[in-house]
C-alpha atoms as a PDB file:
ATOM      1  CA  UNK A   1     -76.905   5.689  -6.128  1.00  0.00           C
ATOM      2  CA  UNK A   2     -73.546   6.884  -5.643  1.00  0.00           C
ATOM      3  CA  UNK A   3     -71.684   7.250  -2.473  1.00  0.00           C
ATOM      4  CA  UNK A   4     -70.986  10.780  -2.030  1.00  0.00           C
ATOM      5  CA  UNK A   5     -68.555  10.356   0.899  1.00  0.00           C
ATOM      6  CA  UNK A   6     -66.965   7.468  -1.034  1.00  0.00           C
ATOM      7  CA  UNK A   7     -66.246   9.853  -3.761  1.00  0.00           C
ATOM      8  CA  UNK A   8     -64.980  12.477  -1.892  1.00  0.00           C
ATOM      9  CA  UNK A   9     -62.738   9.835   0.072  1.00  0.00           C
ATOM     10  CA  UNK A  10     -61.505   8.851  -3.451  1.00  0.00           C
ATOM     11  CA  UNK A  11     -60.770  11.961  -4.607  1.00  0.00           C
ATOM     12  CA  UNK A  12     -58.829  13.131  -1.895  1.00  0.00           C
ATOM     13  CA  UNK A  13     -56.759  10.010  -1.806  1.00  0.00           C
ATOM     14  CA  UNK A  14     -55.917  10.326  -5.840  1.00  0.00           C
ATOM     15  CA  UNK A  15     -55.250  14.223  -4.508  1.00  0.00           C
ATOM     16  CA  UNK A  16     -52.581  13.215  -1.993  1.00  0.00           C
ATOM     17  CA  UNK A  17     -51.289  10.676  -4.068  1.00  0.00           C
ATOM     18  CA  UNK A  18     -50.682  13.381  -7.114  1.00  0.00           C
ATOM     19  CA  UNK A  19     -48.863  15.747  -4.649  1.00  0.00           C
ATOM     20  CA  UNK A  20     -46.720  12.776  -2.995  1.00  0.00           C
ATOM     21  CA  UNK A  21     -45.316  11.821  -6.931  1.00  0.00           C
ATOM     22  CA  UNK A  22     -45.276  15.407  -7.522  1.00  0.00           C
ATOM     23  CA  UNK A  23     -42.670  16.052  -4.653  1.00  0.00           C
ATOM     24  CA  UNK A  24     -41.030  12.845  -5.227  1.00  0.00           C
ATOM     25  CA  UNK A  25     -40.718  13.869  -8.951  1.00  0.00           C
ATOM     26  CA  UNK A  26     -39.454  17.354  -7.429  1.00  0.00           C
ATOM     27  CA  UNK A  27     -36.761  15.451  -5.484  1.00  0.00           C
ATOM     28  CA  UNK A  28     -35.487  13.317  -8.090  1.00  0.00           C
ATOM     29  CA  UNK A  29     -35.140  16.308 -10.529  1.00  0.00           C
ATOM     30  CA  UNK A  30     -33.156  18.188  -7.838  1.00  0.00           C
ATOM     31  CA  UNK A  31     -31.064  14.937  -7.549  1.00  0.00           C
ATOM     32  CA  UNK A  32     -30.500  14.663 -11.389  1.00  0.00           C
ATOM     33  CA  UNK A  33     -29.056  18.863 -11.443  1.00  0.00           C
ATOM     34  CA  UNK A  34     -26.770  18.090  -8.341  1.00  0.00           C
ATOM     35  CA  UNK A  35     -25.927  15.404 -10.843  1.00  0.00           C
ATOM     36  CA  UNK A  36     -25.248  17.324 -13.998  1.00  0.00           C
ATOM     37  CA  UNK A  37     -24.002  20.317 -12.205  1.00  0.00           C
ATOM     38  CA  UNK A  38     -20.704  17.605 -10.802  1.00  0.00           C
ATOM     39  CA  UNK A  39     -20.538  16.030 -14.464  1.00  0.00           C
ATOM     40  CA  UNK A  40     -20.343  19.661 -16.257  1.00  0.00           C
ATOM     41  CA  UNK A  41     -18.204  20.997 -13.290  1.00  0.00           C
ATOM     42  CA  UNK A  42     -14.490  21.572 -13.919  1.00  0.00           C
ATOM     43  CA  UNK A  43     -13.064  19.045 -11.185  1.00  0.00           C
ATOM     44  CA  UNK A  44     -15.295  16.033 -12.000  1.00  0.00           C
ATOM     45  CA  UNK A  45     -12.535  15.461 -15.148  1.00  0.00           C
ATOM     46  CA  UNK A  46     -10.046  15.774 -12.454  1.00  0.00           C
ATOM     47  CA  UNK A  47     -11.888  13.769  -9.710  1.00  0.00           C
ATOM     48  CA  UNK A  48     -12.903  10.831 -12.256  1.00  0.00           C
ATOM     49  CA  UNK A  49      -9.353  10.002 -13.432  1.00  0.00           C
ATOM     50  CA  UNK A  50      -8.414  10.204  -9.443  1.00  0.00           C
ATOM     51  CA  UNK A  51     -11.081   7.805  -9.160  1.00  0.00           C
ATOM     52  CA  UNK A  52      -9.982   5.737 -11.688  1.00  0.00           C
ATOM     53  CA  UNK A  53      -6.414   5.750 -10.459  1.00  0.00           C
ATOM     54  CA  UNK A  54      -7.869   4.540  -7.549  1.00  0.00           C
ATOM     55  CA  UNK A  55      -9.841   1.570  -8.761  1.00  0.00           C
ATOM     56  CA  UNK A  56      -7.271   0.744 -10.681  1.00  0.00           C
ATOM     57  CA  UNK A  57      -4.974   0.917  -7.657  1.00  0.00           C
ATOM     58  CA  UNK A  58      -7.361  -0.577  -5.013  1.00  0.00           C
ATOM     59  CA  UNK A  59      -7.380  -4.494  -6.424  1.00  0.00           C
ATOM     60  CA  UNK A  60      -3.779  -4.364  -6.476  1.00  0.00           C
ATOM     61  CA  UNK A  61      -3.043  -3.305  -3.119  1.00  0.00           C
ATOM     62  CA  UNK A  62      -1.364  -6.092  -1.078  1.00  0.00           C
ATOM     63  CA  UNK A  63      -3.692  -7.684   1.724  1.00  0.00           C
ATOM     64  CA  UNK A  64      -2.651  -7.336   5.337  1.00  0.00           C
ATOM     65  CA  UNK A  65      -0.102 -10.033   5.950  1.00  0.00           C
ATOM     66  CA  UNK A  66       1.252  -9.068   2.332  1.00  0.00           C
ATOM     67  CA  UNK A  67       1.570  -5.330   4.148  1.00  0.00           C
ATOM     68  CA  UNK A  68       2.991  -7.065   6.781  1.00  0.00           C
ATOM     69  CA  UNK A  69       5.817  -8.903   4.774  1.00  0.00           C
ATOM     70  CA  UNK A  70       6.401  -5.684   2.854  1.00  0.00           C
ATOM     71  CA  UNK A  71       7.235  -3.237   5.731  1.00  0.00           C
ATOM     72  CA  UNK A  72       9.348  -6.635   7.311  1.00  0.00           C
ATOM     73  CA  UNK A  73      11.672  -6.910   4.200  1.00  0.00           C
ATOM     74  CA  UNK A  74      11.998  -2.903   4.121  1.00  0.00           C
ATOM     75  CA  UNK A  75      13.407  -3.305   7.697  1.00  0.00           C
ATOM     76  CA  UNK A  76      15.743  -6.372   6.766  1.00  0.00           C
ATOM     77  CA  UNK A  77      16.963  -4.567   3.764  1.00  0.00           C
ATOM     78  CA  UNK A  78      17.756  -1.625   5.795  1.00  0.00           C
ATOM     79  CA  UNK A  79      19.326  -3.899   8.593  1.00  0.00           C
ATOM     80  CA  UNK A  80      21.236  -5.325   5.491  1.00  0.00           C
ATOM     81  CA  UNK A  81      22.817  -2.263   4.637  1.00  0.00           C
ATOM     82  CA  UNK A  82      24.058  -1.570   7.846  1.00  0.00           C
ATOM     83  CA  UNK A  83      25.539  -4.373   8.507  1.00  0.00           C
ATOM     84  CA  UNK A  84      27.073  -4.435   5.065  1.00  0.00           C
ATOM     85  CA  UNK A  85      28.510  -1.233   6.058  1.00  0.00           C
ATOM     86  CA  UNK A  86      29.641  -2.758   9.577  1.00  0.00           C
ATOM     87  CA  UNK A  87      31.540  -5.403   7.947  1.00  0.00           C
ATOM     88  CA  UNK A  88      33.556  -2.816   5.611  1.00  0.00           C
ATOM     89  CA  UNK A  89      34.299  -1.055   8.507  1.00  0.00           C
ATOM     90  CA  UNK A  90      35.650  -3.809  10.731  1.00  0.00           C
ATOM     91  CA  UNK A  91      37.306  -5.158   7.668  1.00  0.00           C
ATOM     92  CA  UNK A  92      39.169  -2.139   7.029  1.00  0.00           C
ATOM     93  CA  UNK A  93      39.786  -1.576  11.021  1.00  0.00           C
ATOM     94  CA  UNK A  94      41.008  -5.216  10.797  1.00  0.00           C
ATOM     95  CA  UNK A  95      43.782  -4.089   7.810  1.00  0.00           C
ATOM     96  CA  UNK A  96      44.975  -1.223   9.450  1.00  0.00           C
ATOM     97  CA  UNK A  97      45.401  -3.048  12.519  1.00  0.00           C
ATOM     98  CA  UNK A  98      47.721  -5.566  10.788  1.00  0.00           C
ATOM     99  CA  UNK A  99      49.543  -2.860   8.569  1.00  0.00           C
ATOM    100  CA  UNK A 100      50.323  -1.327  12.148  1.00  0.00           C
ATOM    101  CA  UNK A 101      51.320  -4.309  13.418  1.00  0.00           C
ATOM    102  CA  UNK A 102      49.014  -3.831  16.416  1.00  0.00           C
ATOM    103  CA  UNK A 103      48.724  -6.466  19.343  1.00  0.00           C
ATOM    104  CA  UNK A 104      47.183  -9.572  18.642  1.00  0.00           C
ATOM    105  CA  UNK A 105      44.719  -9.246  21.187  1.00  0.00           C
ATOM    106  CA  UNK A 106      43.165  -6.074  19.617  1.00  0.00           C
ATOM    107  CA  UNK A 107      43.025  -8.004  15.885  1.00  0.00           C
ATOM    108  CA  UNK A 108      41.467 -11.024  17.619  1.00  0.00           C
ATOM    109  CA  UNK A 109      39.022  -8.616  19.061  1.00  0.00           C
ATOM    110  CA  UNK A 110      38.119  -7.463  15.563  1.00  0.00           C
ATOM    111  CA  UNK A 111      38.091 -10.269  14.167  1.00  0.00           C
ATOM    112  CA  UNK A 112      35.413 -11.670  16.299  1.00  0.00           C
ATOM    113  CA  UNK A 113      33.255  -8.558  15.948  1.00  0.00           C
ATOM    114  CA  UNK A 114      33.999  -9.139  11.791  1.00  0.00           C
ATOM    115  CA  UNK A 115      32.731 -12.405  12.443  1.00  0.00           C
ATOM    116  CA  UNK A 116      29.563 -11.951  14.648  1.00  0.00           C
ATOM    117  CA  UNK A 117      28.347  -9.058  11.777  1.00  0.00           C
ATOM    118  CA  UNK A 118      29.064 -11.801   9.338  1.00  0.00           C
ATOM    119  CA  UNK A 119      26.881 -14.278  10.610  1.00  0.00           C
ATOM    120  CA  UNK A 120      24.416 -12.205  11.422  1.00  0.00           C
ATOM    121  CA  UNK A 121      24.541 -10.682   8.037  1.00  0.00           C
ATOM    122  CA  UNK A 122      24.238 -14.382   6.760  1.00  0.00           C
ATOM    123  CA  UNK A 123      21.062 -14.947   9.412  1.00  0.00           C
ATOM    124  CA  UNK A 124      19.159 -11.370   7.560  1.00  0.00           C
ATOM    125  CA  UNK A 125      20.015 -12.499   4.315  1.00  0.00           C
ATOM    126  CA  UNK A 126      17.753 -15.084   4.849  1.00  0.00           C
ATOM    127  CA  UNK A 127      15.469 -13.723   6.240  1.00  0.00           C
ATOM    128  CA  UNK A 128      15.224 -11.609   3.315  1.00  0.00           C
ATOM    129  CA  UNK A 129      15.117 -14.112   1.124  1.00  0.00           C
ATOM    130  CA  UNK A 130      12.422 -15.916   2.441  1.00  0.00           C
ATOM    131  CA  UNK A 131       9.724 -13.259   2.642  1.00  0.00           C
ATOM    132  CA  UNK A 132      11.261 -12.044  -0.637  1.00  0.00           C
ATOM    133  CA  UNK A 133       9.647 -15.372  -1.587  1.00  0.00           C
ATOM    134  CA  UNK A 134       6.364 -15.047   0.564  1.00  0.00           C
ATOM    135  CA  UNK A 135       5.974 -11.878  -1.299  1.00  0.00           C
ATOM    136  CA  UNK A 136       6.698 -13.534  -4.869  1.00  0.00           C
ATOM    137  CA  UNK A 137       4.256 -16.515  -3.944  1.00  0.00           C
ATOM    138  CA  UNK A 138       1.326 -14.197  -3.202  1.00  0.00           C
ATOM    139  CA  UNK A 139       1.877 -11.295  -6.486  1.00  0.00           C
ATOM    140  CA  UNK A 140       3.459 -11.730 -10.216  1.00  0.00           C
ATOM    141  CA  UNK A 141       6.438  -9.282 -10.807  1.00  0.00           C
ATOM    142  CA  UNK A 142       4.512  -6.541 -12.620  1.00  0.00           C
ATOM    143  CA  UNK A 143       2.149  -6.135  -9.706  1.00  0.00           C
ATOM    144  CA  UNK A 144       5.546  -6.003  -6.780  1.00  0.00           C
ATOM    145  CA  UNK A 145       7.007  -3.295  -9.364  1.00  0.00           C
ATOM    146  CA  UNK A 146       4.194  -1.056  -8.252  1.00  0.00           C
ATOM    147  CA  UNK A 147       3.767  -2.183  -4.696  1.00  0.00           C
ATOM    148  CA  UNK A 148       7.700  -1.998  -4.437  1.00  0.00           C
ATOM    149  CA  UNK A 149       7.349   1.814  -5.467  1.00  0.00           C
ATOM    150  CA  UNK A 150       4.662   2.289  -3.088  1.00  0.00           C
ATOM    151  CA  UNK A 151       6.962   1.054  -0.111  1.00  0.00           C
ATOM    152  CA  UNK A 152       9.680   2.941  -1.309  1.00  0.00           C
ATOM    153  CA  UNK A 153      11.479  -0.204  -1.656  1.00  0.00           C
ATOM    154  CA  UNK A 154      14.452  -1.182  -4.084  1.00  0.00           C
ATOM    155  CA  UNK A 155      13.132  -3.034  -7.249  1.00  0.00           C
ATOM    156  CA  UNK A 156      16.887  -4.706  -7.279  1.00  0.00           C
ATOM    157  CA  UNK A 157      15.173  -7.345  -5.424  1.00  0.00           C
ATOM    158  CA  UNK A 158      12.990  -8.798  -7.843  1.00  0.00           C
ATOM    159  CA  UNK A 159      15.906 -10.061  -9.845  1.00  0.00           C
ATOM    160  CA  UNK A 160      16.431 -13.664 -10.089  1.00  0.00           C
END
């Protein structure tokens, strides 16, 4: 009447079958302690607010031609300020020249170089200003705050 073989086939199917979900049971519990053992540890705390920062951080970092724009205006801010400093220096070379009543030829010679840092002080100005504006176009103010302090750049610039 009944299959003997069948039944033994059965049996030793619902056998392997009870020790496969037993081991996959076993692996999921380990999974679930690795689990609990991070949550109770004393750096998840730590760890999750990092994370968090993170997150937080990720969605507001600039994309690549933002990046890009950012590291160009550092270096035209920087050129800025040199040649800012240039110009005070050929302006005051310029003054003592004419309080010593030096040659013309040497004040003409200053003046020139006072006028080439000049214009090209003009030329990174607006340079600056336009990916000053690039930068503006692509983030609200809040958002360049915290970019700005994460490019160590001046937040002078975001004044009107």
């Amino acid at each position: 009447m009944f299959n003997k073989k069948k039944i033994e086939e059965l049996k030793k199917t619902l056998s392997d079958t009870i020790e496969k979900n037993n081991k996959d049971i076993s692996e999921l519990k380990e999974s679930l302690d690795k689990v609990l053992d991070t949550l109770e540890s004393k750096n998840f705390s730590k760890d999750w607010e990092e994370y968090q920062k993170w997150k937080e951080m990720k969605d507001k970092l600039p994309d690549i031609e933002e990046m890009y724009q950012l590291k160009r205006l550092k270096e035209l801010i920087n050129k800025q300020d040199n040649l800012n400093m240039e110009i005070g220096k050929y302006r005051l070379l310029l003054l003592q020249a004419e309080m010593e009543g030096g040659n013309l030829r040497n004040r003409n010679a200053i003046g020139s170089y006072l006028e080439d840092t000049i214009y090209n002080y003009t030329r990174i100005v607006k340079e600056t200003n336009a990916t000053l504006e690039y930068i503006r176009s692509k983030s609200n103010n809040k958002d360049l705050i915290e970019v700005f302090k994460l490019y160590g750049i001046s937040t002078e610039w975001l004044q009107p």
